[in-house]
PDB file of N, CA and C in Angstrom:
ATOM      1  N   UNK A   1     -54.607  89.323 -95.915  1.00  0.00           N
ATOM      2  CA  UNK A   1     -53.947  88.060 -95.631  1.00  0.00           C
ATOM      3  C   UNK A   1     -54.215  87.045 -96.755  1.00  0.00           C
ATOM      4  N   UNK A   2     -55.286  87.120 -97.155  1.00  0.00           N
ATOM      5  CA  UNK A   2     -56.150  86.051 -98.272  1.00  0.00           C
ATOM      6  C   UNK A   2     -54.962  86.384 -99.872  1.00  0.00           C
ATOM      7  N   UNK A   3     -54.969  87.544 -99.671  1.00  0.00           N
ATOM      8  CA  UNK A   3     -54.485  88.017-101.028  1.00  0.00           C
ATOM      9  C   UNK A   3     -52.959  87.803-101.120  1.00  0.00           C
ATOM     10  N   UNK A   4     -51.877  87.547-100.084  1.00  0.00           N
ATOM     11  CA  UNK A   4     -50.783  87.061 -99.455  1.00  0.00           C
ATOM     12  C   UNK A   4     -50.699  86.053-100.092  1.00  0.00           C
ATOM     13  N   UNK A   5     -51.575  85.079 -99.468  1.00  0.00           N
ATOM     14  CA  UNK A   5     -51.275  83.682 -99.192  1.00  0.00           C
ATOM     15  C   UNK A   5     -51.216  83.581-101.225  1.00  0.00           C
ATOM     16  N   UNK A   6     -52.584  84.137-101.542  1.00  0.00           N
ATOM     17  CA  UNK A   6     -53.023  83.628-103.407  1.00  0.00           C
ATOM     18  C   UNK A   6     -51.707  84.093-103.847  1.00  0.00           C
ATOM     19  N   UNK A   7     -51.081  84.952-103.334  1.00  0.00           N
ATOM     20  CA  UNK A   7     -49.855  85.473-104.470  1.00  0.00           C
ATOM     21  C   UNK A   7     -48.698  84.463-104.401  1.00  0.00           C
ATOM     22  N   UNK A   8     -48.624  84.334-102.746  1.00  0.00           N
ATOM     23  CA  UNK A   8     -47.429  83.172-102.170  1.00  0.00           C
ATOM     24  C   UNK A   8     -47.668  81.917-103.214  1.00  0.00           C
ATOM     25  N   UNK A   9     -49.246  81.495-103.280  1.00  0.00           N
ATOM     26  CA  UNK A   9     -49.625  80.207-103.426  1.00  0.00           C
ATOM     27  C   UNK A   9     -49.057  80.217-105.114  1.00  0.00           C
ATOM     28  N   UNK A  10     -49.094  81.091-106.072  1.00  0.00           N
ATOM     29  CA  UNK A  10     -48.937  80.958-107.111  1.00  0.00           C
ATOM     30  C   UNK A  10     -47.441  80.879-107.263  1.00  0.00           C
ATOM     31  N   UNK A  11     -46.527  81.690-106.735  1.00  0.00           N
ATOM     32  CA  UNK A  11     -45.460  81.694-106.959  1.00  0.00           C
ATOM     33  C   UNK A  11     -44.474  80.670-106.763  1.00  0.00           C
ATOM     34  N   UNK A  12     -45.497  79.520-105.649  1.00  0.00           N
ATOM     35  CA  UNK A  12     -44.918  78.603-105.589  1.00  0.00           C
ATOM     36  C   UNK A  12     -45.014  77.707-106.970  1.00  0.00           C
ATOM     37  N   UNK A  13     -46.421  77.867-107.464  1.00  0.00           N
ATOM     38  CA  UNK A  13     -46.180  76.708-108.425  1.00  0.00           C
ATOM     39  C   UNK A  13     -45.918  77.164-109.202  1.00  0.00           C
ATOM     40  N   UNK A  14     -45.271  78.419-109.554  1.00  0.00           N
ATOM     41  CA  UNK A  14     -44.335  78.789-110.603  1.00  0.00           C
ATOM     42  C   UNK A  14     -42.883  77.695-110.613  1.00  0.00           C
ATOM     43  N   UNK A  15     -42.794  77.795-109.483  1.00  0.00           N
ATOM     44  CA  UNK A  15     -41.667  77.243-109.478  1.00  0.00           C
ATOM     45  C   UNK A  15     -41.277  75.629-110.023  1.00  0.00           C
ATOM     46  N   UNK A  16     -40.489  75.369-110.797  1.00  0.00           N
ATOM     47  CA  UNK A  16     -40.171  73.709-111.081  1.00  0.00           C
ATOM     48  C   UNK A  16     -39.865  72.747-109.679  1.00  0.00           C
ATOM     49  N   UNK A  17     -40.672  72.053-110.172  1.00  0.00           N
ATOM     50  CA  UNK A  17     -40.032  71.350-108.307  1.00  0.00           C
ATOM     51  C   UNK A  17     -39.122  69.946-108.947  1.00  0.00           C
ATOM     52  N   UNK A  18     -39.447  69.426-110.169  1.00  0.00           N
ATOM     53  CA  UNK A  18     -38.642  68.481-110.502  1.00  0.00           C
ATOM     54  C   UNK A  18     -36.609  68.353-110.060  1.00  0.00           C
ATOM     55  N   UNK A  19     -36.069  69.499-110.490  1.00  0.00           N
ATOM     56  CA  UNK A  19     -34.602  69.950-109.904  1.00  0.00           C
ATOM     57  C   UNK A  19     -34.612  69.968-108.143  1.00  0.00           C
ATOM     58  N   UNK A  20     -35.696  70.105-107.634  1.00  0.00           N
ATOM     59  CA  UNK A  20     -35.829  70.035-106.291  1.00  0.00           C
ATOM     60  C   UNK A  20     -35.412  68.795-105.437  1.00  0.00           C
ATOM     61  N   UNK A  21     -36.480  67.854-106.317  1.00  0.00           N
ATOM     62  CA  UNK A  21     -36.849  66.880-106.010  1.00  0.00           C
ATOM     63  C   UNK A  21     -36.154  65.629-106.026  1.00  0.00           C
ATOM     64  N   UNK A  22     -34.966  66.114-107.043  1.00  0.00           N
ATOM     65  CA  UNK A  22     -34.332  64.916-108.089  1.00  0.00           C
ATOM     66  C   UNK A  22     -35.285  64.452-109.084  1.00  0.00           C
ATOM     67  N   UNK A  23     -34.639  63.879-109.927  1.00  0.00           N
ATOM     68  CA  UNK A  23     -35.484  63.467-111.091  1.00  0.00           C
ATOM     69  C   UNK A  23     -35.422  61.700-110.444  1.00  0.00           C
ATOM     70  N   UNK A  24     -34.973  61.342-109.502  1.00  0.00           N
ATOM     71  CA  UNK A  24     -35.286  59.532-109.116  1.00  0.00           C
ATOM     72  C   UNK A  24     -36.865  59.136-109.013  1.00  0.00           C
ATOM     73  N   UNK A  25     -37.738  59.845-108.549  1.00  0.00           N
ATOM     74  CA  UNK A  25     -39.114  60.020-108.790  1.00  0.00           C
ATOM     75  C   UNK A  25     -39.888  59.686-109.945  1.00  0.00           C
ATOM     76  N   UNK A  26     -38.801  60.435-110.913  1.00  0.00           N
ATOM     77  CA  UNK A  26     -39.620  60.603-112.174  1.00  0.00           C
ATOM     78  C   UNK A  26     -39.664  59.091-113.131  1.00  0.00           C
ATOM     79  N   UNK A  27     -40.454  58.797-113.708  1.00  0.00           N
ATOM     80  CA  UNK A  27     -40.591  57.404-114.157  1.00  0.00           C
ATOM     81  C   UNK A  27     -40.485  57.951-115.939  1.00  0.00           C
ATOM     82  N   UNK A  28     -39.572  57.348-116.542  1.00  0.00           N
ATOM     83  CA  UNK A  28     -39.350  57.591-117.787  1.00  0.00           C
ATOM     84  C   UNK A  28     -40.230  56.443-118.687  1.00  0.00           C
ATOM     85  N   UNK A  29     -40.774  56.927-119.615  1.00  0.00           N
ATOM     86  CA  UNK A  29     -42.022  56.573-120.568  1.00  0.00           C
ATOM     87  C   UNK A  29     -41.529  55.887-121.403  1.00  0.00           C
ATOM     88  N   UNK A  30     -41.123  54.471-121.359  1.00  0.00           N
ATOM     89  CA  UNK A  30     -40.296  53.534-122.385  1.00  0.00           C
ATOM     90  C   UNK A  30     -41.469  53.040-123.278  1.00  0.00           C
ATOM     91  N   UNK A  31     -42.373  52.512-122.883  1.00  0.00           N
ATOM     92  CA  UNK A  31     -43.523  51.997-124.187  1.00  0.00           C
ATOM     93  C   UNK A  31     -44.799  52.891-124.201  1.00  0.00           C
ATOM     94  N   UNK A  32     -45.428  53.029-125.312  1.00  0.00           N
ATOM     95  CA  UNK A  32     -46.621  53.603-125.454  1.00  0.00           C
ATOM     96  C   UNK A  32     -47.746  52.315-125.162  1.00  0.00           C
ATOM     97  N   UNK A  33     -48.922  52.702-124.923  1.00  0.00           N
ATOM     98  CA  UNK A  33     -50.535  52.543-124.494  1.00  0.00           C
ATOM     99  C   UNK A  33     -50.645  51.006-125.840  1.00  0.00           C
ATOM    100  N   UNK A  34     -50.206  51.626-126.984  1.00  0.00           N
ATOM    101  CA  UNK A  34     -50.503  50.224-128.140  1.00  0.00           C
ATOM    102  C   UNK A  34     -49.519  49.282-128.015  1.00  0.00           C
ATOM    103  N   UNK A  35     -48.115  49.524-127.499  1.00  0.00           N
ATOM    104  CA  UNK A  35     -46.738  48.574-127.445  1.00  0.00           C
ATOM    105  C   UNK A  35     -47.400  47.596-126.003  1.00  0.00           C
ATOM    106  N   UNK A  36     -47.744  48.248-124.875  1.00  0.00           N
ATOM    107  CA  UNK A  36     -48.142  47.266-124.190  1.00  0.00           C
ATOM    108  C   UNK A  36     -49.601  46.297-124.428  1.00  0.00           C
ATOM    109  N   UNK A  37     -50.577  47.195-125.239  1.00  0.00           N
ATOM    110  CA  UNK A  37     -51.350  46.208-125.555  1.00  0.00           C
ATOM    111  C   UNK A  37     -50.976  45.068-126.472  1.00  0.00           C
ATOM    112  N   UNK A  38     -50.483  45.390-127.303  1.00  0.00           N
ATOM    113  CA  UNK A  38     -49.739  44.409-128.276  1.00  0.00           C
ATOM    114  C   UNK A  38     -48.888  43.412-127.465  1.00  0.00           C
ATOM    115  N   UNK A  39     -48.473  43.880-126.444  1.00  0.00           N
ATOM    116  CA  UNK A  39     -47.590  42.658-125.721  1.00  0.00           C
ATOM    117  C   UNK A  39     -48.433  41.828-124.890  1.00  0.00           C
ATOM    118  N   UNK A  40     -49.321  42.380-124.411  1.00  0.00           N
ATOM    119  CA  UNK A  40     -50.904  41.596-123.642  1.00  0.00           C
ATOM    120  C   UNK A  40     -50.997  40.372-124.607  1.00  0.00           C
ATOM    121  N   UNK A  41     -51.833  41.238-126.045  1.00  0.00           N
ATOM    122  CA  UNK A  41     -51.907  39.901-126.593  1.00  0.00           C
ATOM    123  C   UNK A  41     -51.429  39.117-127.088  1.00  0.00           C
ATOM    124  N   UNK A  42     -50.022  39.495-126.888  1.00  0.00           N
ATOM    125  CA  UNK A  42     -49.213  38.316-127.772  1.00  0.00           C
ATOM    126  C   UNK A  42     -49.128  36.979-126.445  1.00  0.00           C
ATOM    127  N   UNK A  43     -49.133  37.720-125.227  1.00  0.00           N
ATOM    128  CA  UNK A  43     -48.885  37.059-124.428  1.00  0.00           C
ATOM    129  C   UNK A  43     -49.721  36.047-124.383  1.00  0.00           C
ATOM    130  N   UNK A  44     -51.282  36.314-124.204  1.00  0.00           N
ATOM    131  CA  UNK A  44     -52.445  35.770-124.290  1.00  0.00           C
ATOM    132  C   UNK A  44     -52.391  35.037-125.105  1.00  0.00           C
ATOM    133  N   UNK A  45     -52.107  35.061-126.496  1.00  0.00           N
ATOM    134  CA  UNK A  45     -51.939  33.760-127.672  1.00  0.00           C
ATOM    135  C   UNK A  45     -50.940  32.629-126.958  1.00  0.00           C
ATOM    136  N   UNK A  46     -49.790  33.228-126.918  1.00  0.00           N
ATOM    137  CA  UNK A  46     -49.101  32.430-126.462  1.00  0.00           C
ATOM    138  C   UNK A  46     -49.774  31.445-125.346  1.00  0.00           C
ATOM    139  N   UNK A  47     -50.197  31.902-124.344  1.00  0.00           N
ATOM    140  CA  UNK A  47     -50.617  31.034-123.294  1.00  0.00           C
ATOM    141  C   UNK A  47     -51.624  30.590-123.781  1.00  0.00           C
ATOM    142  N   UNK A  48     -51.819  30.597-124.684  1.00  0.00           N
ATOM    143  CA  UNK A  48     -53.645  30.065-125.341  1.00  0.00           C
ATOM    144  C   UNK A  48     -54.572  30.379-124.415  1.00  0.00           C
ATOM    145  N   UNK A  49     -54.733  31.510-123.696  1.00  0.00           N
ATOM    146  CA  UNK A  49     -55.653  31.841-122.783  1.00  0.00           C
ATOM    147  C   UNK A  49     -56.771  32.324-123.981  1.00  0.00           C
ATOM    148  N   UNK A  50     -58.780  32.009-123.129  1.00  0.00           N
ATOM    149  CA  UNK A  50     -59.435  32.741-124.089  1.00  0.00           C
ATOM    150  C   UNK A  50     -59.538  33.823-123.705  1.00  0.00           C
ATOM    151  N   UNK A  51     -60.100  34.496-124.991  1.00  0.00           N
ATOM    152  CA  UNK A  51     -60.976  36.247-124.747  1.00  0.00           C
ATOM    153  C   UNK A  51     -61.474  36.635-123.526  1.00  0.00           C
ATOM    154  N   UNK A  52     -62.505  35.776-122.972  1.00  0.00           N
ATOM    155  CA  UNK A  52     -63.894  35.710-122.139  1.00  0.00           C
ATOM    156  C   UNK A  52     -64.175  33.977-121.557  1.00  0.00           C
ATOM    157  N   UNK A  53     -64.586  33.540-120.367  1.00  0.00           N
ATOM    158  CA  UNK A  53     -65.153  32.573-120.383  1.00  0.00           C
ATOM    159  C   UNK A  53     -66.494  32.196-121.202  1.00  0.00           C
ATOM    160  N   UNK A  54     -66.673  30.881-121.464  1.00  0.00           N
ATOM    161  CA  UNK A  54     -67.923  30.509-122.393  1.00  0.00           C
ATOM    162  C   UNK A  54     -68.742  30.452-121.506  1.00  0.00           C
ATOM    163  N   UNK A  55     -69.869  30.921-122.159  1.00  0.00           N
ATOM    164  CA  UNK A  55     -71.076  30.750-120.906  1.00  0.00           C
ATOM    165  C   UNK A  55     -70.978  29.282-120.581  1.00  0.00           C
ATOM    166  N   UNK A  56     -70.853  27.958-121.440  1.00  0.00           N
ATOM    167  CA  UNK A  56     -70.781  26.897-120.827  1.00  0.00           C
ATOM    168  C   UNK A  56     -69.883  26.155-119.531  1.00  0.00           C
ATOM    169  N   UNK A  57     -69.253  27.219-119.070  1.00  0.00           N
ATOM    170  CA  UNK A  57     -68.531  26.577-118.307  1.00  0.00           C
ATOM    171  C   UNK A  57     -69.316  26.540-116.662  1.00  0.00           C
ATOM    172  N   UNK A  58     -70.342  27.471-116.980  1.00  0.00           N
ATOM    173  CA  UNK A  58     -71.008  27.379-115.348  1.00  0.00           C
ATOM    174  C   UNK A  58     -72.078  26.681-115.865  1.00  0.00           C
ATOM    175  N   UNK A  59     -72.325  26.663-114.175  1.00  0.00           N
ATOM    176  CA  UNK A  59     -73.614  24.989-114.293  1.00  0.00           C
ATOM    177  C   UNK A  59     -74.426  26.226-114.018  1.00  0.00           C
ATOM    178  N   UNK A  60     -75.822  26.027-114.759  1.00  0.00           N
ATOM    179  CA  UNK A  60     -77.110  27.159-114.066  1.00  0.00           C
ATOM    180  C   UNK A  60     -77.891  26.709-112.718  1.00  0.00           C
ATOM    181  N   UNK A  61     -77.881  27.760-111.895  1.00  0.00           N
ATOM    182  CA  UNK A  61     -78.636  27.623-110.911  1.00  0.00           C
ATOM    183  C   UNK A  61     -80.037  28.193-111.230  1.00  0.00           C
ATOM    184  N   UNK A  62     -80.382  27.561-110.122  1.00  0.00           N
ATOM    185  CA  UNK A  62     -82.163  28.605-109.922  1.00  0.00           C
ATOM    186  C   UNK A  62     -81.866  30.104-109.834  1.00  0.00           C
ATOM    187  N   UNK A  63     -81.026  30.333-108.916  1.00  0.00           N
ATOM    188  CA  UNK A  63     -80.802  31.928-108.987  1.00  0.00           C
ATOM    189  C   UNK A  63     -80.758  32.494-110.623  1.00  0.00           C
ATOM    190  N   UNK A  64     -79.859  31.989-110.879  1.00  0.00           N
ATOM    191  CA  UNK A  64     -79.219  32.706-112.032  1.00  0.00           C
ATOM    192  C   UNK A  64     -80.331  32.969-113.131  1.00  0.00           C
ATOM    193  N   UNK A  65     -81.091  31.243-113.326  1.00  0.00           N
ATOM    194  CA  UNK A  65     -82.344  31.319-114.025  1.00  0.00           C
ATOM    195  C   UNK A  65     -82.923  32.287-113.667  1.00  0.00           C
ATOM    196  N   UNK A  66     -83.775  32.329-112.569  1.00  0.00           N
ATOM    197  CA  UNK A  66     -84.427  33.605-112.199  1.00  0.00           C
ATOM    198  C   UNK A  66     -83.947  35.215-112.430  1.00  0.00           C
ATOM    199  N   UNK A  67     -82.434  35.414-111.877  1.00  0.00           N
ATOM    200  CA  UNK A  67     -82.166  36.787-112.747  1.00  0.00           C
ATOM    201  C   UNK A  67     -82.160  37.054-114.234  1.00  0.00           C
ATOM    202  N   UNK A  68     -81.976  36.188-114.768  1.00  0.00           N
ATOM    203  CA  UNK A  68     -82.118  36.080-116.607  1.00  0.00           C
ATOM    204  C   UNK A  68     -83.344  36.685-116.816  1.00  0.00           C
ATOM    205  N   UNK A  69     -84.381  35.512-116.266  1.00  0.00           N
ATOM    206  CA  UNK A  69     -85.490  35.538-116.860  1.00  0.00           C
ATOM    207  C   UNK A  69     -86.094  37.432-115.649  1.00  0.00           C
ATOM    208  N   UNK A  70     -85.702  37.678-114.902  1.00  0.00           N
ATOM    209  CA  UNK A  70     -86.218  38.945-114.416  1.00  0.00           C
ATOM    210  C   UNK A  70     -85.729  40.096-115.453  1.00  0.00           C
ATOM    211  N   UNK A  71     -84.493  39.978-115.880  1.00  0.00           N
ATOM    212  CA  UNK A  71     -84.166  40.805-116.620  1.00  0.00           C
ATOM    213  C   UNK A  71     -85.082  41.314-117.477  1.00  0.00           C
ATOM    214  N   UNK A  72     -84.982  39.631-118.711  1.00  0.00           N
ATOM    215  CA  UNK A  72     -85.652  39.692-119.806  1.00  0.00           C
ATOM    216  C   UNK A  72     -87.227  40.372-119.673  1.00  0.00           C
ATOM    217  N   UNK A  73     -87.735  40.230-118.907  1.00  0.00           N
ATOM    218  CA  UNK A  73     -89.003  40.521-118.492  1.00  0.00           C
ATOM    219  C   UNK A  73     -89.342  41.748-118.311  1.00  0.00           C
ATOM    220  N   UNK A  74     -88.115  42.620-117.501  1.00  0.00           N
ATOM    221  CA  UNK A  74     -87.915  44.128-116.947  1.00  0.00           C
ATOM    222  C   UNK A  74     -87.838  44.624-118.734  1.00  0.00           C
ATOM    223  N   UNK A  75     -86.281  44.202-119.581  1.00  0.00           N
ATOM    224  CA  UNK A  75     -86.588  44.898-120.703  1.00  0.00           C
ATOM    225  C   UNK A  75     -87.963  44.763-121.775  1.00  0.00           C
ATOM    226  N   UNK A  76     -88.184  43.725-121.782  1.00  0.00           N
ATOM    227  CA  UNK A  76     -89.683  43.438-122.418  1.00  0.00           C
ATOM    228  C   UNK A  76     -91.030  44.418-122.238  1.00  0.00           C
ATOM    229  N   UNK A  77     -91.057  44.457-121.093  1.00  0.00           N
ATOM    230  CA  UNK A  77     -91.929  45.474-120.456  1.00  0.00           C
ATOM    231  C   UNK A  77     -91.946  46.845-120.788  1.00  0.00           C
ATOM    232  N   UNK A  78     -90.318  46.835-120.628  1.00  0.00           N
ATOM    233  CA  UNK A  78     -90.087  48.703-120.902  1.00  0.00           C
ATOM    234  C   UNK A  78     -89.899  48.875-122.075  1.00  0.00           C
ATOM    235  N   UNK A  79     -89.870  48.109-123.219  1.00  0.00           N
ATOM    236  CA  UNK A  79     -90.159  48.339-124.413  1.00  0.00           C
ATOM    237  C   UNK A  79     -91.222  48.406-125.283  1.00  0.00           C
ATOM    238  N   UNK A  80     -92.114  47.883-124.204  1.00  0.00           N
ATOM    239  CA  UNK A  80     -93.730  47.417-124.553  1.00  0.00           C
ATOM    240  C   UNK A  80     -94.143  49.149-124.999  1.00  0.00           C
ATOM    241  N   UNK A  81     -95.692  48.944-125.199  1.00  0.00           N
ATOM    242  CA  UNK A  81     -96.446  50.485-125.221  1.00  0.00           C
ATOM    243  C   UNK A  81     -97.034  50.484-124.028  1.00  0.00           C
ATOM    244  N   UNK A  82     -97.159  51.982-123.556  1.00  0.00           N
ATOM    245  CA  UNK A  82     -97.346  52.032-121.999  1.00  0.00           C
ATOM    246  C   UNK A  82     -98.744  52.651-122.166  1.00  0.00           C
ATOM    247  N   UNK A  83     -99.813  52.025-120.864  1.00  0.00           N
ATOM    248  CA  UNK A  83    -100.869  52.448-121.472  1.00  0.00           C
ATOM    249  C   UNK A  83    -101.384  53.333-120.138  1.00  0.00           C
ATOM    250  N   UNK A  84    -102.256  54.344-120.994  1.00  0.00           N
ATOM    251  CA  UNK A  84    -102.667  55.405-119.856  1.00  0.00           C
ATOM    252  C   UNK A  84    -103.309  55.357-118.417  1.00  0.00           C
ATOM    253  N   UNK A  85    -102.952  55.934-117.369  1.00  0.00           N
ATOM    254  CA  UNK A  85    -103.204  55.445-116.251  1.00  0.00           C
ATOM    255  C   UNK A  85    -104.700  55.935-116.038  1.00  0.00           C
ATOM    256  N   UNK A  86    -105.674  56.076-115.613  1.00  0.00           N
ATOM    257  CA  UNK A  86    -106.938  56.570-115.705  1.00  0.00           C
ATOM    258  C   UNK A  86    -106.924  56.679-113.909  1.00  0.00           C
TER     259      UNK A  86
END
């Protein structure tokens, strides 16, 4: 039965299903990956939008202070020399 079904199963996807299906489905590939980036940024100039927000635009909290400075501290540490546990 197993060996049925694997033969059935292949022969199906032998088959083209696009003519099946109609081609209304199918989405035709008018710009490439660089034509739309290029249109991003033209767009972006245009609107004078920036890159990234500036860090100045948020006010610092205590939180935030505190995750900075936990960070900095976590990488500091793990870059340090680690000394033997006895």
């Amino acid at each position: 039965m197993a060996l049925l079904l694997r033969v059935a199963g292949r022969q199906c996807l032998r088959i083209p299903l696009a003519p099946l299906l109609g081609a209304r489905w199918a989405v035709p590939k008018t710009t490439s990956a660089k034509q739309e980036m290029d249109r991003f940024w033209e767009k972006n100039e245009r609107l004078q939008r920036p890159v990234s927000p500036h860090i100045a635009i948020y006010s610092w909290s205590l939180p935030m202070a505190m995750s900075v400075m936990h960070r900095g501290t976590g990488a500091a540490l793990s870059t340090g020399e680690r000394q033997p546990v006895l």
